[in-house]
C-alpha atoms as a PDB file:
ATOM      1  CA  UNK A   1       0.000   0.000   0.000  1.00  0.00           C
ATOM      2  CA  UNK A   2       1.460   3.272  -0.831  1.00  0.00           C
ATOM      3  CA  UNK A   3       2.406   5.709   1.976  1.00  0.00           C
ATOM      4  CA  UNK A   4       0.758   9.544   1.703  1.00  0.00           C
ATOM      5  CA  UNK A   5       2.197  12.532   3.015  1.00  0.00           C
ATOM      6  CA  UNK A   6      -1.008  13.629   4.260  1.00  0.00           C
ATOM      7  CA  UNK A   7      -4.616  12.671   2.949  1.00  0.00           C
ATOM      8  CA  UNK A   8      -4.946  13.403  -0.537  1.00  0.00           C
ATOM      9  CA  UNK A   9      -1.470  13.924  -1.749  1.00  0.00           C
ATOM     10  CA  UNK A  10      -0.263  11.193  -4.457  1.00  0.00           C
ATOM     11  CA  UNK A  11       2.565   9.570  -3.539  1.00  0.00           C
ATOM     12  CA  UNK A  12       6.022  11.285  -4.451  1.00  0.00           C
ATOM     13  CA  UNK A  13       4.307  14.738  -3.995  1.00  0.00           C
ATOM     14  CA  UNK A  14       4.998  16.900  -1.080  1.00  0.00           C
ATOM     15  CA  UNK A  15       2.690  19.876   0.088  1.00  0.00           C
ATOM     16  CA  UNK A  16       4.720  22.420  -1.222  1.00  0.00           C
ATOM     17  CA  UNK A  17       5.300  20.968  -4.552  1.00  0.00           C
ATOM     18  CA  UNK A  18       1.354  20.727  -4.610  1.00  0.00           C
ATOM     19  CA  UNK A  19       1.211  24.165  -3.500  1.00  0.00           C
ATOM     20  CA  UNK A  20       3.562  25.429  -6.011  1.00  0.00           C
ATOM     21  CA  UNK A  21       2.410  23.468  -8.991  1.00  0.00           C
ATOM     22  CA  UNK A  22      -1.272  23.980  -8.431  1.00  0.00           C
ATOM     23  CA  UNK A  23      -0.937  27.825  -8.099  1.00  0.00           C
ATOM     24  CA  UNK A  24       1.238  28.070 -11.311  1.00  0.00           C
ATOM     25  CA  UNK A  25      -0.967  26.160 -13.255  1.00  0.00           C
ATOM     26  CA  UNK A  26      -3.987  28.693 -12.193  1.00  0.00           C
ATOM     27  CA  UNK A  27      -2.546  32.065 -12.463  1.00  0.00           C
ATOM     28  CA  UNK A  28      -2.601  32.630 -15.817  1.00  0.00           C
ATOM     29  CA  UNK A  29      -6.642  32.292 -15.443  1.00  0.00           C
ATOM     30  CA  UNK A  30      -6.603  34.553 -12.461  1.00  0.00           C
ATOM     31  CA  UNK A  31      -4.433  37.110 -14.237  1.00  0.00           C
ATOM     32  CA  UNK A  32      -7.238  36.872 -17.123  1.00  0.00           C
ATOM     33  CA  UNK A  33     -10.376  36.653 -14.655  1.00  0.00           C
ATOM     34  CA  UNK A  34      -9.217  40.221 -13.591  1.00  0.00           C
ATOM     35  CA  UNK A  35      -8.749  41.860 -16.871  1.00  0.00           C
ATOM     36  CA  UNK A  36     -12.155  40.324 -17.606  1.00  0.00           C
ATOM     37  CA  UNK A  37     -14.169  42.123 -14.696  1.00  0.00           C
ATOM     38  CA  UNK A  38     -12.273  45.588 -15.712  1.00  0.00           C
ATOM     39  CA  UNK A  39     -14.304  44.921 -19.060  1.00  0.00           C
ATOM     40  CA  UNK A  40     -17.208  43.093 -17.861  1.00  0.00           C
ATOM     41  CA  UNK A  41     -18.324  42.606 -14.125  1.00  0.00           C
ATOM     42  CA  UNK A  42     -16.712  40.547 -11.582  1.00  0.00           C
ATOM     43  CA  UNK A  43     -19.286  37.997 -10.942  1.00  0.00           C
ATOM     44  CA  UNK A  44     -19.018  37.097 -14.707  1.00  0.00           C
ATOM     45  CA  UNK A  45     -15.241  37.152 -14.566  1.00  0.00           C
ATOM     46  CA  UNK A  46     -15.362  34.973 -11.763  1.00  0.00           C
ATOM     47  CA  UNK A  47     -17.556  32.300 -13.800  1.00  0.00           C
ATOM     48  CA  UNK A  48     -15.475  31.976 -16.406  1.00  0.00           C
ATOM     49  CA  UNK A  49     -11.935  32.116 -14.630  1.00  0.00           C
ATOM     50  CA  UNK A  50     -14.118  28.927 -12.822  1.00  0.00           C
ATOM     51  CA  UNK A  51     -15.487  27.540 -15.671  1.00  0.00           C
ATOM     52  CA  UNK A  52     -11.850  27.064 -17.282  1.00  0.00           C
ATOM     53  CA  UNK A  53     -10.068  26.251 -14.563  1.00  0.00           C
ATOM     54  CA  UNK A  54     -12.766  23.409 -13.869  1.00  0.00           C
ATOM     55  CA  UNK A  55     -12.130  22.388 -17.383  1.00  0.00           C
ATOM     56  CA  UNK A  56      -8.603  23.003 -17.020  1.00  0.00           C
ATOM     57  CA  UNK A  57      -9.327  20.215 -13.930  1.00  0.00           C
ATOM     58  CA  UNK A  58     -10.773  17.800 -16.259  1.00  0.00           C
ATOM     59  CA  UNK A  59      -7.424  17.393 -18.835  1.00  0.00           C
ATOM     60  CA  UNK A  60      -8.157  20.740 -20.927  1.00  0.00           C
ATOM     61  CA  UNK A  61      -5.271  22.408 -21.653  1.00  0.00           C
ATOM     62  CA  UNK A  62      -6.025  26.108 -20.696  1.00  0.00           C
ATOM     63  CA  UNK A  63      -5.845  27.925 -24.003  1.00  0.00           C
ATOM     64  CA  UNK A  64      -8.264  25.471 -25.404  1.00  0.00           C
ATOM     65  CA  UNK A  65     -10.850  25.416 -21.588  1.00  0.00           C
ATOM     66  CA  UNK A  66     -10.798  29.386 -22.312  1.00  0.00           C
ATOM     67  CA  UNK A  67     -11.822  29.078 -26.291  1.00  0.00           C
ATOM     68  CA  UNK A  68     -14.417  26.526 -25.003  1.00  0.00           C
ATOM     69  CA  UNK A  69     -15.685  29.065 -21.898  1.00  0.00           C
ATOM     70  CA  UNK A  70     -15.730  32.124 -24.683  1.00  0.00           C
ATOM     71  CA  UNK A  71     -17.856  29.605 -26.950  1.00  0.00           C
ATOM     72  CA  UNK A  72     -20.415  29.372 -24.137  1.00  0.00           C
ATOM     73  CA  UNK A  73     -21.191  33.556 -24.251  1.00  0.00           C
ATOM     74  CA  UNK A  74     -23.683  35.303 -25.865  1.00  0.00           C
ATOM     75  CA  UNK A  75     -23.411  38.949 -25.905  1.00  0.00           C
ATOM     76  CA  UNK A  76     -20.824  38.967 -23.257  1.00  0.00           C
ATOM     77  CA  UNK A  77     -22.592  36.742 -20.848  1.00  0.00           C
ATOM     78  CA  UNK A  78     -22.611  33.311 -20.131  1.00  0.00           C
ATOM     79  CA  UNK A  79     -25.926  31.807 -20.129  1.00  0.00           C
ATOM     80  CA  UNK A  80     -27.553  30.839 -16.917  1.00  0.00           C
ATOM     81  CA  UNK A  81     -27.427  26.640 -15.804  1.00  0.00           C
ATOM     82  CA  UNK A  82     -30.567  24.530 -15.855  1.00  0.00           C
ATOM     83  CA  UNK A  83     -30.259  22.757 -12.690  1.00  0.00           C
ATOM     84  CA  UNK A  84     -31.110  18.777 -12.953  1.00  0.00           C
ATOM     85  CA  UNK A  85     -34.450  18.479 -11.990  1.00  0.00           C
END
């Protein structure tokens, strides 16, 4: 059985290397969440910066989660979610 650092770190991974690769990987989409609300608002900047960084989560590379994201607006907003009834 393979022995964590602490619950929910893969094996060979230390906090900090979590830490520092995780917040690399999203700054780039924060950095572009806040030129998008000095255009738009900030809860619609927030979405998005979510929205691809979610993607981004699921193997998206984040050029390509932020063309998808920017596919999704109409008129500068993103449409609301139909929740599963």
């Amino acid at each position: 059985m393979p022995s964590y650092p602490s619950p929910g770190y893969a094996p060979g991974y230390t906090g900090a290397q979590l830490r520092a690769q995780t917040l690399s990987a999203i700054e780039p989409v924060v950095q572009y969440g806040l030129r998008e609300a000095q255009v738009t608002s900030v809860p619609h900047a927030m979405r998005e910066a979510t929205a691809i960084t979610l993607l981004m989560g699921r193997g998206y590379d984040s050029r390509t989660a932020r063309q998808i994201v920017e596919s999704w607006e109409i008129d500068e907003r993103l449409p609301r979610a139909r929740s599963e009834e």
